[in-house]
N, C-alpha and C. Protein backbone atom coordinates (compact mmCIF):
# COMPACT_ATOMS: atom_id res chain seq x y z
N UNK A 1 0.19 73.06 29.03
CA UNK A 1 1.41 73.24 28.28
C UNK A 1 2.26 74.32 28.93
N UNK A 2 3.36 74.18 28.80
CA UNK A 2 4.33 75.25 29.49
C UNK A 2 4.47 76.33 28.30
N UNK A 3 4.81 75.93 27.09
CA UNK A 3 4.94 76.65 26.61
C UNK A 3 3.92 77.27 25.33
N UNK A 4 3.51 78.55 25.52
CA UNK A 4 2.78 78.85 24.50
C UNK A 4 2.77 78.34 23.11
N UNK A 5 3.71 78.55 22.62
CA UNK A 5 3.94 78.66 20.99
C UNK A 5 4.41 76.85 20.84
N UNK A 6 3.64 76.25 19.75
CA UNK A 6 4.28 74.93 19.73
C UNK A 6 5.12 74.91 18.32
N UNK A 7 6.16 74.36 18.23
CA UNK A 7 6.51 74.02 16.80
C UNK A 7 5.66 73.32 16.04
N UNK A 8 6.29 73.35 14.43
CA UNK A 8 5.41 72.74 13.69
C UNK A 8 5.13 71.08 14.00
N UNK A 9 6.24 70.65 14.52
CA UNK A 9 6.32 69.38 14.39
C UNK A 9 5.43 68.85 15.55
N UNK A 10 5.57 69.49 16.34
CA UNK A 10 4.87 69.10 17.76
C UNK A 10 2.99 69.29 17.32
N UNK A 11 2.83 70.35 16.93
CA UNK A 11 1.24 70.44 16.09
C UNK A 11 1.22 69.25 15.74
N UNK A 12 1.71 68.87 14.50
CA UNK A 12 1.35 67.62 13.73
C UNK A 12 1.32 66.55 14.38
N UNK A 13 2.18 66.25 15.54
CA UNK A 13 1.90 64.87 16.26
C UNK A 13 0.66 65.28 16.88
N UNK A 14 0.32 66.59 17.64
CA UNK A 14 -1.02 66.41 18.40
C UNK A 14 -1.73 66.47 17.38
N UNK A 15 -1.94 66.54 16.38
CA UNK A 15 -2.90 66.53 15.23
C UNK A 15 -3.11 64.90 14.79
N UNK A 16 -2.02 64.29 14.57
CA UNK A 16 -2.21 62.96 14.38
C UNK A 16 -2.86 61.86 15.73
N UNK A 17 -2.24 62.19 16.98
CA UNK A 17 -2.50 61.48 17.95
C UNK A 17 -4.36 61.92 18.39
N UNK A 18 -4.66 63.20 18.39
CA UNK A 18 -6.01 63.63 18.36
C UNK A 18 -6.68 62.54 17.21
N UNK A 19 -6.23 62.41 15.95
CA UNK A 19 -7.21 61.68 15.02
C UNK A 19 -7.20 60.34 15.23
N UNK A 20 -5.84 59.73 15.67
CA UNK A 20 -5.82 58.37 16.06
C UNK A 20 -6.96 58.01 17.35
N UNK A 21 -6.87 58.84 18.30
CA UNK A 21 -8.24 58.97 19.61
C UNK A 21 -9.10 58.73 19.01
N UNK A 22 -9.28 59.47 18.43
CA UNK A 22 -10.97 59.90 17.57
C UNK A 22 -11.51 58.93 16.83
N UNK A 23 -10.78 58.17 16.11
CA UNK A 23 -11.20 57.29 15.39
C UNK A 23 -11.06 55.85 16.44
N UNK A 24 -10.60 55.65 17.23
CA UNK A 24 -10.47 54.75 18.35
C UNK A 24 -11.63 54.75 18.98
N UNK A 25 -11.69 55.88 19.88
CA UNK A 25 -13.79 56.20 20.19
C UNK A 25 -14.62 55.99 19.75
N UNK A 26 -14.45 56.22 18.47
CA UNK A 26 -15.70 56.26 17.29
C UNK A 26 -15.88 54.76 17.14
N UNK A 27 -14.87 54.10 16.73
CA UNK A 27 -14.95 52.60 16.43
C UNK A 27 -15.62 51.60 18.02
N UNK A 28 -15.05 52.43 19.08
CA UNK A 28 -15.15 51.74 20.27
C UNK A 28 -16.92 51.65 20.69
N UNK A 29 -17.14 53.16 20.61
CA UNK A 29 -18.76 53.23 20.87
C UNK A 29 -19.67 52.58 19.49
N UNK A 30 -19.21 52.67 18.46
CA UNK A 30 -19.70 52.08 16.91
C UNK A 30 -19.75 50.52 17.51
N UNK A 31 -18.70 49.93 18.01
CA UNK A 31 -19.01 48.67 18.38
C UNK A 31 -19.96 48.35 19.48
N UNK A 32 -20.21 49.31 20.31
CA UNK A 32 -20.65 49.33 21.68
C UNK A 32 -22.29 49.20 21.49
N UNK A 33 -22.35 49.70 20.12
CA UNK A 33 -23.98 50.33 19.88
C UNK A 33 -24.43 48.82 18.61
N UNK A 34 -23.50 48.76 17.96
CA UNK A 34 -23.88 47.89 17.23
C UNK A 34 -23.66 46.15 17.09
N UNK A 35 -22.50 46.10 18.19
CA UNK A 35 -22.34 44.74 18.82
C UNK A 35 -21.14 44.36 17.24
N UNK A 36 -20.75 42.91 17.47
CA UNK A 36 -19.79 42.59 17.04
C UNK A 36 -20.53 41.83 15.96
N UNK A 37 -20.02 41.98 14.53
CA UNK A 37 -20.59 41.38 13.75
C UNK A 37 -20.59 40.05 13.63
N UNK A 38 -21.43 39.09 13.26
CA UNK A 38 -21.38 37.84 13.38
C UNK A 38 -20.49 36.96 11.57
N UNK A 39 -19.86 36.29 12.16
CA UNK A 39 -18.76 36.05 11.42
C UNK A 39 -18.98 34.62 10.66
N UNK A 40 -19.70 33.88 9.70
CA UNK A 40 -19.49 32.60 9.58
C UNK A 40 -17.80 32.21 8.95
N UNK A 41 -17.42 30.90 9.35
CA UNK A 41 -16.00 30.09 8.80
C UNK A 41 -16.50 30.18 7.94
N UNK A 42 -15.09 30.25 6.98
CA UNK A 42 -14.99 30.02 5.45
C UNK A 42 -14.82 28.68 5.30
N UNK A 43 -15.38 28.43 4.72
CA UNK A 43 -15.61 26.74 3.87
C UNK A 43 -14.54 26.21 2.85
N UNK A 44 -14.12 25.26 2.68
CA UNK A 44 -13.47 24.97 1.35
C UNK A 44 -14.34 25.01 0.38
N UNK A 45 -13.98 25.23 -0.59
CA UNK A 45 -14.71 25.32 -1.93
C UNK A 45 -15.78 26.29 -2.27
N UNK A 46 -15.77 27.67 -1.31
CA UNK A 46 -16.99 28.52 -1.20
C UNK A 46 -16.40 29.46 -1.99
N UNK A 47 -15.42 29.54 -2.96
CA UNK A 47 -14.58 30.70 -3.66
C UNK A 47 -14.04 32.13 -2.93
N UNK A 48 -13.87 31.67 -1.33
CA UNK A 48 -13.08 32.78 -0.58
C UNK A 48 -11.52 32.60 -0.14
N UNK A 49 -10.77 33.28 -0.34
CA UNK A 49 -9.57 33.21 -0.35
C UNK A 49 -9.67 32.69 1.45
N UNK A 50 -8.98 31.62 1.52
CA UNK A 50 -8.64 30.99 2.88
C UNK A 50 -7.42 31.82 3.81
């Protein structure tokens, strides 16, 4: 950073963009470890919204 002191506004985006990462990773390796869940088609008449 060039400049020491950040405004407030500038915090809050690196605050938001840090949590958006974070939860991106988390989900990425969460999938990585636990594989992709297996999905059956919905059926007619199985009472799931189509």
């Amino acid at each position: 950073m060039a400049e020491a002191a950040l405004s407030t506004s500038q915090i809050v985006v690196q605050v938001c963009l840090f949590v958006v990462a974070a939860i991106a990773l988390f989900g990425g390796a969460l999938q990585l470890v636990l594989g992709q869940p297996d999905t059956s088609p919905s059926l007619p008449g199985s009472g799931l919204p189509t």
